[in-house]
C-alpha atoms as a PDB file:
ATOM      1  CA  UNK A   1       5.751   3.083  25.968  1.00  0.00           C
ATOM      2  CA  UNK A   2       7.213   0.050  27.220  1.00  0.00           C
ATOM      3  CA  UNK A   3      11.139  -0.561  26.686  1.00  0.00           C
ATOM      4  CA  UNK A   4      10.666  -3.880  25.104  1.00  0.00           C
ATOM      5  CA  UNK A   5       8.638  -2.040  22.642  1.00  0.00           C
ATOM      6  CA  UNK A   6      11.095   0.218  21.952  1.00  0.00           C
ATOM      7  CA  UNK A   7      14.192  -2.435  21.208  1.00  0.00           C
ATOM      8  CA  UNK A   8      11.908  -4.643  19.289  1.00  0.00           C
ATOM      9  CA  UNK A   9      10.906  -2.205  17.228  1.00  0.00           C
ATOM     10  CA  UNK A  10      15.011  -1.212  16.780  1.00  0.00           C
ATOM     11  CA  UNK A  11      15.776  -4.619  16.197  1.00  0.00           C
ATOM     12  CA  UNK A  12      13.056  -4.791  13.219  1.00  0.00           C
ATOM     13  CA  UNK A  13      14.480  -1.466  11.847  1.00  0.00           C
ATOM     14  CA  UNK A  14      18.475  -3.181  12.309  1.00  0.00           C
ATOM     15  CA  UNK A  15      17.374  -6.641  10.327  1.00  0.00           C
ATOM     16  CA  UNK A  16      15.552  -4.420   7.574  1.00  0.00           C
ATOM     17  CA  UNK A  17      18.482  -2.116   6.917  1.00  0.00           C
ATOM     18  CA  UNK A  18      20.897  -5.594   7.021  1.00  0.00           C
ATOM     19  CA  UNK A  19      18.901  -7.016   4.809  1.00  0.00           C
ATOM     20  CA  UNK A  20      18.225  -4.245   2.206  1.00  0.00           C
ATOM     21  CA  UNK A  21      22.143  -4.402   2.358  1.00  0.00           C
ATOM     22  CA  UNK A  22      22.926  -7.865   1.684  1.00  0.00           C
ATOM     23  CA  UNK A  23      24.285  -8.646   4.424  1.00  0.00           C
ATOM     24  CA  UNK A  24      23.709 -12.114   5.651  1.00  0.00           C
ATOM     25  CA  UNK A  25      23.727 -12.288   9.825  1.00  0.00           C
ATOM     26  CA  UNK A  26      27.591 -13.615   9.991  1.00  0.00           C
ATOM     27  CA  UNK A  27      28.858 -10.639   7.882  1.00  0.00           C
ATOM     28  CA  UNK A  28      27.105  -8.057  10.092  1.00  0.00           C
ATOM     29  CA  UNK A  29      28.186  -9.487  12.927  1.00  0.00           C
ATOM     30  CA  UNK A  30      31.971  -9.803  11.538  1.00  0.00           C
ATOM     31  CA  UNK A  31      31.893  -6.342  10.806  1.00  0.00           C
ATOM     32  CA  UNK A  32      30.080  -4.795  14.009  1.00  0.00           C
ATOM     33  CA  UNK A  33      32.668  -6.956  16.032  1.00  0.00           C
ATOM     34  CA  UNK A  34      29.683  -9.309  18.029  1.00  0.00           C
ATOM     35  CA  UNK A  35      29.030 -12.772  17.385  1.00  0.00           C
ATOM     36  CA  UNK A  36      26.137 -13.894  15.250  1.00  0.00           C
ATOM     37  CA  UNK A  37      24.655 -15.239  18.197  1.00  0.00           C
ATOM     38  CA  UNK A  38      24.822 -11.523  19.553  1.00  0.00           C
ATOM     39  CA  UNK A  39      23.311 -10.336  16.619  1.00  0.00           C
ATOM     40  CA  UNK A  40      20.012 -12.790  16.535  1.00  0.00           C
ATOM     41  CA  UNK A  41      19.560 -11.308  19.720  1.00  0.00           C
ATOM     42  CA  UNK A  42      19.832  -7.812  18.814  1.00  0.00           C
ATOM     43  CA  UNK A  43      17.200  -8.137  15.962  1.00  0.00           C
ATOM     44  CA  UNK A  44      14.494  -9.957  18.588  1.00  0.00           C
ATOM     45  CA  UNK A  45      14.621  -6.646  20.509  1.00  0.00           C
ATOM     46  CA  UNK A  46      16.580  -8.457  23.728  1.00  0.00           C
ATOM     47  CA  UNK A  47      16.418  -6.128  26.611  1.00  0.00           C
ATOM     48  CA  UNK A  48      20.130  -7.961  27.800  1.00  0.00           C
ATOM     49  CA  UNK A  49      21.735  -6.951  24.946  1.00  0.00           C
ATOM     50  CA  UNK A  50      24.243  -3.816  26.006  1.00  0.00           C
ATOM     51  CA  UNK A  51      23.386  -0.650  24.138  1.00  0.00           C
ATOM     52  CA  UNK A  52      27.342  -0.919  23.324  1.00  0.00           C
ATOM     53  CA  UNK A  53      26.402  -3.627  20.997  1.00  0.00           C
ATOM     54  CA  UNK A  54      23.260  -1.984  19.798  1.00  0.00           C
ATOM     55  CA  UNK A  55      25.222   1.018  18.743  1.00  0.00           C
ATOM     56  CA  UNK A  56      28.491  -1.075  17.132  1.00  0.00           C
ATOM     57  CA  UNK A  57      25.947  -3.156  14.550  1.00  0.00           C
ATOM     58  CA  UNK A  58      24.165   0.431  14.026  1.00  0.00           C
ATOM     59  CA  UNK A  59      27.575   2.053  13.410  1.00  0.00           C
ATOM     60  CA  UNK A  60      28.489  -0.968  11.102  1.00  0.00           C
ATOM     61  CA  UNK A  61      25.408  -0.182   9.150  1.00  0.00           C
ATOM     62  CA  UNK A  62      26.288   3.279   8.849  1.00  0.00           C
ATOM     63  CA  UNK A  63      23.420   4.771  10.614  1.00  0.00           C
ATOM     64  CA  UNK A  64      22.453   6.594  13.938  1.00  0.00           C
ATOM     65  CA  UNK A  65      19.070   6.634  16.085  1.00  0.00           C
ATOM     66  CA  UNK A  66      16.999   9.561  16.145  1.00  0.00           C
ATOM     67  CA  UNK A  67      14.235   9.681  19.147  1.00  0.00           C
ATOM     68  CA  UNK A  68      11.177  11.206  17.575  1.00  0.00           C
ATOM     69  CA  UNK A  69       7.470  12.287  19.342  1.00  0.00           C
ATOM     70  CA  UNK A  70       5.478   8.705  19.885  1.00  0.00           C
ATOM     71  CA  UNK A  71       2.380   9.102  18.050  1.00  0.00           C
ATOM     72  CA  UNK A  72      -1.392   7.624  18.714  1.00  0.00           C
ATOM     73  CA  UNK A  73      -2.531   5.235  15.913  1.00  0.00           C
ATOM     74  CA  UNK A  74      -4.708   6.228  13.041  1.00  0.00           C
ATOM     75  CA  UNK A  75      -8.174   5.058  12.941  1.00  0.00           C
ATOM     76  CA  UNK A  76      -7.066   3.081   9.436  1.00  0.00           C
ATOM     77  CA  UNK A  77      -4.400   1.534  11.898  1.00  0.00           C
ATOM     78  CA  UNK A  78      -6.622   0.292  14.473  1.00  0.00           C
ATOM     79  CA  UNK A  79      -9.093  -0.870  12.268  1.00  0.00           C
ATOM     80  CA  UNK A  80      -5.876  -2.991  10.907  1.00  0.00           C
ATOM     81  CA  UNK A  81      -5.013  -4.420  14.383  1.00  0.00           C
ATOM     82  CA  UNK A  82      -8.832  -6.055  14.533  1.00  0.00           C
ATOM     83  CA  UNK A  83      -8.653  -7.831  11.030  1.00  0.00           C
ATOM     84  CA  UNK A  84      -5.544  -9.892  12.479  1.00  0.00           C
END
């Protein structure tokens, strides 16, 4: 799996949980100790992002990573990547 997979798909998970929160981008930010500008960044997956500030906005959220198993798409999946 490519690495720019892999921090997208954190950054998706990071703007879900802020949102589910409340938080708006400036309070996150504020509390993880980045700049907004840091934080837009974080949630579009940026590769140049340090993992120092990936794990201060996760921290400020009150979560962790765990690495789980990659696993092949269903057939219901697939079939859901041709209707697109």
């Amino acid at each position: 799996m490519d690495a720019s997979v892999i921090t997208q798909r954190l950054g998706h998970q990071i703007r879900a949980m802020r949102l589910n929160r409340g938080y708006k981008q400036a309070d996150l930010a504020k509390l993880a100790g980045i700049t907004r500008q840091k934080l837009i960044e974080i949630e579009q997956g940026s590769l140049s992002v340090s993992m120092n500030a990936y794990a201060r906005v996760m921290a400020a959220l009150g979560s962790e990573v765990k690495l789980v198993p990659v696993t092949l798409p269903t057939l219901e999946e697939l079939e859901d990547l041709f209707d697109e």
